[in-house]
Protein backbone atom coordinates (compact mmCIF):
# COMPACT_ATOMS: atom_id res chain seq x y z
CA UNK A 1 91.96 93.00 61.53
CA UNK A 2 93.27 89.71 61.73
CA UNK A 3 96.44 88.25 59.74
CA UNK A 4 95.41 85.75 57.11
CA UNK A 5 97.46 82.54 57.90
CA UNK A 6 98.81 79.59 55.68
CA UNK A 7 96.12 77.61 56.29
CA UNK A 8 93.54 80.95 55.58
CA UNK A 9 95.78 81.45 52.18
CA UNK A 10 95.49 77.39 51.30
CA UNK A 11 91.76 77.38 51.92
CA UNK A 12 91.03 80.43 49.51
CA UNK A 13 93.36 79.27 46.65
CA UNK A 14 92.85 75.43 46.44
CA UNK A 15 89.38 74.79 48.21
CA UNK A 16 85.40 75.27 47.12
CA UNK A 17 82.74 75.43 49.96
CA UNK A 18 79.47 73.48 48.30
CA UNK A 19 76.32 74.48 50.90
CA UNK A 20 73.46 72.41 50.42
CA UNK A 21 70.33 73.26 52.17
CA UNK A 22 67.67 70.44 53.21
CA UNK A 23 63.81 70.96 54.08
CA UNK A 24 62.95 68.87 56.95
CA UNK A 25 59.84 67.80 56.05
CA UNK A 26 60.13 66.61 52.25
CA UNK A 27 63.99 65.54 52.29
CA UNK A 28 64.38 63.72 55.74
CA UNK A 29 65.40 60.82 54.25
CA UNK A 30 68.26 62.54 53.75
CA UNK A 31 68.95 64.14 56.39
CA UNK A 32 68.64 60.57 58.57
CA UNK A 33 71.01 59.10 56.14
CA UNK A 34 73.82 61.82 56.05
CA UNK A 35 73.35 62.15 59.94
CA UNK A 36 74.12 58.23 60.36
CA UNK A 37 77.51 58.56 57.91
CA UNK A 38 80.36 59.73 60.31
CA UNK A 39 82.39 61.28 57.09
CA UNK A 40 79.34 62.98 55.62
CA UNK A 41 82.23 65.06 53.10
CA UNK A 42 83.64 61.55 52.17
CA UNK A 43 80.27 59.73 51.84
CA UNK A 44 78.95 62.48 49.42
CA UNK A 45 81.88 62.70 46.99
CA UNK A 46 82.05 58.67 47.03
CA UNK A 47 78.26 58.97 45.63
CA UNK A 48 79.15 60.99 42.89
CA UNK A 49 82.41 59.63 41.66
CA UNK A 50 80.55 56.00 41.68
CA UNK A 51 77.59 58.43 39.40
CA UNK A 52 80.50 59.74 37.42
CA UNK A 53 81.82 56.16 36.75
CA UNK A 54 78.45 54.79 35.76
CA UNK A 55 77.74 57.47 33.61
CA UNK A 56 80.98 57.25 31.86
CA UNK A 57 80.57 53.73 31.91
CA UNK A 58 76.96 54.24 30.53
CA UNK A 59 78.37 56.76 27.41
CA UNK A 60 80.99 54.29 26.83
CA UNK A 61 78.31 51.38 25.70
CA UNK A 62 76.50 53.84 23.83
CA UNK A 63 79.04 54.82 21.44
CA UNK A 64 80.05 50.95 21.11
């Protein structure tokens, strides 16, 4: 059995692995795009803190 390191110890406590499956055929839009972003992990979360923003943003007016 191998010994679980720092790094093996830092993963399990303080990171989450999202897997996201794409179909070829109907999503290869997507696939192009992500494969043409060098920091695909980076790219991604940009998307949705700009969505979280908006939305915020968007819930803000509403209440006004």
């Amino acid at each position: 059995m191998t010994k679980e390191t720092p790094q093996d110890r830092y993963h399990k406590d303080k990171t989450f692995i999202f897997p996201l499956r794409l179909v070829r055929h109907t999503e290869a839009d997507i696939i192009q795009k992500l494969e043409s972003v060098p920091n695909k992990s980076g790219y991604i979360k940009r998307l949705i803190r700009e969505d979280i923003a908006k939305t915020k943003e968007d819930n803000h007016e509403e209440e006004l």
